[in-house]
N, C-alpha and C. Protein backbone atom coordinates (compact mmCIF):
# COMPACT_ATOMS: atom_id res chain seq x y z
N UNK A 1 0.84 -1.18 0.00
CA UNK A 1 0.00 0.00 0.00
C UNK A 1 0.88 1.24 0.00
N UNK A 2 0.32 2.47 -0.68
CA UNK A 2 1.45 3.51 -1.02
C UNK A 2 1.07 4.64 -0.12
N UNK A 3 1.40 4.88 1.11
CA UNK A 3 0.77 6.30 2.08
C UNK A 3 1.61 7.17 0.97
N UNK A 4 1.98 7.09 -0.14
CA UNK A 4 2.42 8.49 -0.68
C UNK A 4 1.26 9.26 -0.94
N UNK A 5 0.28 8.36 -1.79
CA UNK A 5 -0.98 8.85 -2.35
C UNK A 5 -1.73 9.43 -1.35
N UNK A 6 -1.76 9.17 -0.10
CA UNK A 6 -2.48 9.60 0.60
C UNK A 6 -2.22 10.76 1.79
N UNK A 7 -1.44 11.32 1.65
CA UNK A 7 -0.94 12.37 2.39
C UNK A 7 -2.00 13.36 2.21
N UNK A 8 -2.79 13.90 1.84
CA UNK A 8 -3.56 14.84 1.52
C UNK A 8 -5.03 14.54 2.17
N UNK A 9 -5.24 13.12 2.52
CA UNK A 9 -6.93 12.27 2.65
C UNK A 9 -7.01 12.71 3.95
N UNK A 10 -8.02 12.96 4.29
CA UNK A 10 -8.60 13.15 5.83
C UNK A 10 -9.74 11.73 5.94
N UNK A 11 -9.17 11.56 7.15
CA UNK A 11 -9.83 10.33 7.53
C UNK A 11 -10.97 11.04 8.38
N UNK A 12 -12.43 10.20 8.09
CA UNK A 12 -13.43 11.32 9.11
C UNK A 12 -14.34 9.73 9.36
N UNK A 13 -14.88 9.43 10.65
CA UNK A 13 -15.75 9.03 11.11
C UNK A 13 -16.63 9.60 11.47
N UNK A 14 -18.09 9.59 11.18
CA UNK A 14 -19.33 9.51 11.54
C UNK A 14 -20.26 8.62 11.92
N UNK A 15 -21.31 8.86 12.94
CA UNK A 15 -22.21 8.08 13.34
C UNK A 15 -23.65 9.00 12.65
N UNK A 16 -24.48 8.47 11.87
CA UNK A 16 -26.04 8.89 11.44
C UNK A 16 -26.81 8.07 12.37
N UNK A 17 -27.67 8.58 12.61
CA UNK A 17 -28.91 8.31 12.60
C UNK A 17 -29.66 7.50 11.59
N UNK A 18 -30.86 6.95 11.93
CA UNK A 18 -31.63 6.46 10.82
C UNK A 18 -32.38 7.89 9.59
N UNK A 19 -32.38 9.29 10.10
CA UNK A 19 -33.14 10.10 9.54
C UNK A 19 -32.10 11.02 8.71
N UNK A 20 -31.04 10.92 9.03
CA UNK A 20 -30.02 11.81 8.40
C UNK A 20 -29.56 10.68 7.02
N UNK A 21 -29.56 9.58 7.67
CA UNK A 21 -29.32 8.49 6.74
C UNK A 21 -30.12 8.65 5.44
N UNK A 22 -31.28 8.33 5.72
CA UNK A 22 -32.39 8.57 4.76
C UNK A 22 -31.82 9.86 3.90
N UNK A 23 -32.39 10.71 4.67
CA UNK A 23 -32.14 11.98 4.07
C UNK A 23 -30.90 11.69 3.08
N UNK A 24 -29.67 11.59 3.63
CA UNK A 24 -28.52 11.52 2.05
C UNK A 24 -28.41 10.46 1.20
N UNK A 25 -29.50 9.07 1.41
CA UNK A 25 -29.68 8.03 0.59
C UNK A 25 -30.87 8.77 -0.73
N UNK A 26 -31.26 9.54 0.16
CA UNK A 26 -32.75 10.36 -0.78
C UNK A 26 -31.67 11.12 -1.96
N UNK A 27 -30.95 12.00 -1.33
CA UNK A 27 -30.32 12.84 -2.17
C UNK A 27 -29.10 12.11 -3.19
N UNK A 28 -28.79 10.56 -3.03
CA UNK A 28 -27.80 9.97 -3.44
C UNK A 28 -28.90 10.05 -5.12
N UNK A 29 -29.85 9.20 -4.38
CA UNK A 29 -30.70 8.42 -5.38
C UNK A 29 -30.99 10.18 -6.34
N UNK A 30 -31.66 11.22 -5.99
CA UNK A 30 -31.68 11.86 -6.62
C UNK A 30 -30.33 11.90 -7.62
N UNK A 31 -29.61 12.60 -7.30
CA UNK A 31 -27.91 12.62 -8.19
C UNK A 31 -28.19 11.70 -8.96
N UNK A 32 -28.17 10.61 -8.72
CA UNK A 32 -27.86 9.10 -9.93
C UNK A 32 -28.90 9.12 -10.75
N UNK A 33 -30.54 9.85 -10.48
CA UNK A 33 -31.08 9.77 -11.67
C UNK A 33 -30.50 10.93 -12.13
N UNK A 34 -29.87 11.91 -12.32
CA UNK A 34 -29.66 12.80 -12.97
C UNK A 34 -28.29 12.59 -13.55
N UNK A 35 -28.07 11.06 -13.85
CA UNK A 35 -26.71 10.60 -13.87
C UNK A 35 -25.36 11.29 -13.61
N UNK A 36 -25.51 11.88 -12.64
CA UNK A 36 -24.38 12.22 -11.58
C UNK A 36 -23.97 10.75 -10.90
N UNK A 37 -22.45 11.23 -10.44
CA UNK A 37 -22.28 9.77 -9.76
C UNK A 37 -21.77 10.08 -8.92
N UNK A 38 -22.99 9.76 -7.71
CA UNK A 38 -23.27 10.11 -6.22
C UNK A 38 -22.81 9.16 -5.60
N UNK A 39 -22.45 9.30 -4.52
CA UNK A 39 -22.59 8.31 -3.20
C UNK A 39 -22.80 9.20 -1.80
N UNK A 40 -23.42 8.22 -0.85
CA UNK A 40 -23.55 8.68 0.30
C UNK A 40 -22.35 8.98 0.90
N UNK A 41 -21.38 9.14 0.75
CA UNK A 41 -19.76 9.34 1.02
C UNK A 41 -19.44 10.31 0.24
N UNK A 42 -19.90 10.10 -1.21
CA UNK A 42 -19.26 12.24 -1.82
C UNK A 42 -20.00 12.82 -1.46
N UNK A 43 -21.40 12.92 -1.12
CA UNK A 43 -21.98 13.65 -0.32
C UNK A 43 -21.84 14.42 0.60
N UNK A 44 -21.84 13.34 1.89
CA UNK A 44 -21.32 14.13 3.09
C UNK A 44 -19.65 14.84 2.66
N UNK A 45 -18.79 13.93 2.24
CA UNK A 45 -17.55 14.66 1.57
C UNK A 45 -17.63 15.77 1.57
N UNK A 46 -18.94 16.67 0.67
CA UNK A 46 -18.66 17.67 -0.20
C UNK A 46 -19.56 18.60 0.98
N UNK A 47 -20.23 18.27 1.41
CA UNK A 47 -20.66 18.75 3.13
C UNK A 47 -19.79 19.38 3.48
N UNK A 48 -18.82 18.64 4.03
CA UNK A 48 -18.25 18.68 5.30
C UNK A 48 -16.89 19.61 4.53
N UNK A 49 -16.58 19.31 3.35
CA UNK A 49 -15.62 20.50 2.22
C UNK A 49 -16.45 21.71 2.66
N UNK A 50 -16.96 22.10 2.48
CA UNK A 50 -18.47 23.31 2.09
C UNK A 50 -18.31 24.44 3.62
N UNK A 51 -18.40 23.01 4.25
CA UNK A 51 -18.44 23.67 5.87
C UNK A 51 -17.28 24.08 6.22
N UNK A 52 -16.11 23.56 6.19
CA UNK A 52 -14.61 23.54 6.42
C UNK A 52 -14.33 24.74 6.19
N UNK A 53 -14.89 25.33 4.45
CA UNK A 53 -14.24 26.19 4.14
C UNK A 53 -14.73 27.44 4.76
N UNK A 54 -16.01 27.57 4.67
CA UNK A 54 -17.05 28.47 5.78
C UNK A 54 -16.66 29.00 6.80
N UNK A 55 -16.20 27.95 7.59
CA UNK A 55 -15.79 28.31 8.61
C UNK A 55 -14.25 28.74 8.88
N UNK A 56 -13.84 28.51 7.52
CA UNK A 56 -12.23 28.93 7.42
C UNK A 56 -11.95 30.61 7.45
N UNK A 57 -13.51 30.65 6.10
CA UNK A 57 -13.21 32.20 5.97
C UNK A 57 -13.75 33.09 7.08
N UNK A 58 -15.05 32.34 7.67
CA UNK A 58 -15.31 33.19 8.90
C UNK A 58 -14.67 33.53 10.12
N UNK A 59 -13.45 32.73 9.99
CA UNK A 59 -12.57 32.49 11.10
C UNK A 59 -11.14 33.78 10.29
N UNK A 60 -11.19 33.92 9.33
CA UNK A 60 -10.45 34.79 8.89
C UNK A 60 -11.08 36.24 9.12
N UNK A 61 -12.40 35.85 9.04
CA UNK A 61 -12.62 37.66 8.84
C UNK A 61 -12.77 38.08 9.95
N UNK A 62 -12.83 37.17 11.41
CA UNK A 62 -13.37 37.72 12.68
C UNK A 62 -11.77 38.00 13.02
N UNK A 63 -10.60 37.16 12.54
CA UNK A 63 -8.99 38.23 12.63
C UNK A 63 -8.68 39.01 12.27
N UNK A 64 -9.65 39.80 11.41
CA UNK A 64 -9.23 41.12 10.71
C UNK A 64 -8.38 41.00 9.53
């Protein structure tokens, strides 16, 4: 196995619920009919990207 490739990956564990679950199996299935190629994992992925950065810049602008 090559940890070169992976220097960059963030490893993230989560626990769902049964309703949050749903909820991004709903939105998977949406994507894939619109032949996007979803998973419940690029999903939250692109979540938790979204939020990261959010809170990157809000954390910049409250330093002046």
């Amino acid at each position: 196995m090559e940890t070169g490739s992976r220097t960059n990956m963030r490893i993230t564990t989560i626990e769902l619920t049964e309703r949050p679950y749903y909820f991004l199996k709903e939105k998977d299935l949406e994507l894939q009919k619109q032949n996007q190629n979803a998973s419940i994992v690029s999903i939250i992925r692109d979540l938790v990207e979204k939020d990261r950065q959010e809170w990157t810049k809000t954390r910049k602008e409250k330093r002046g």
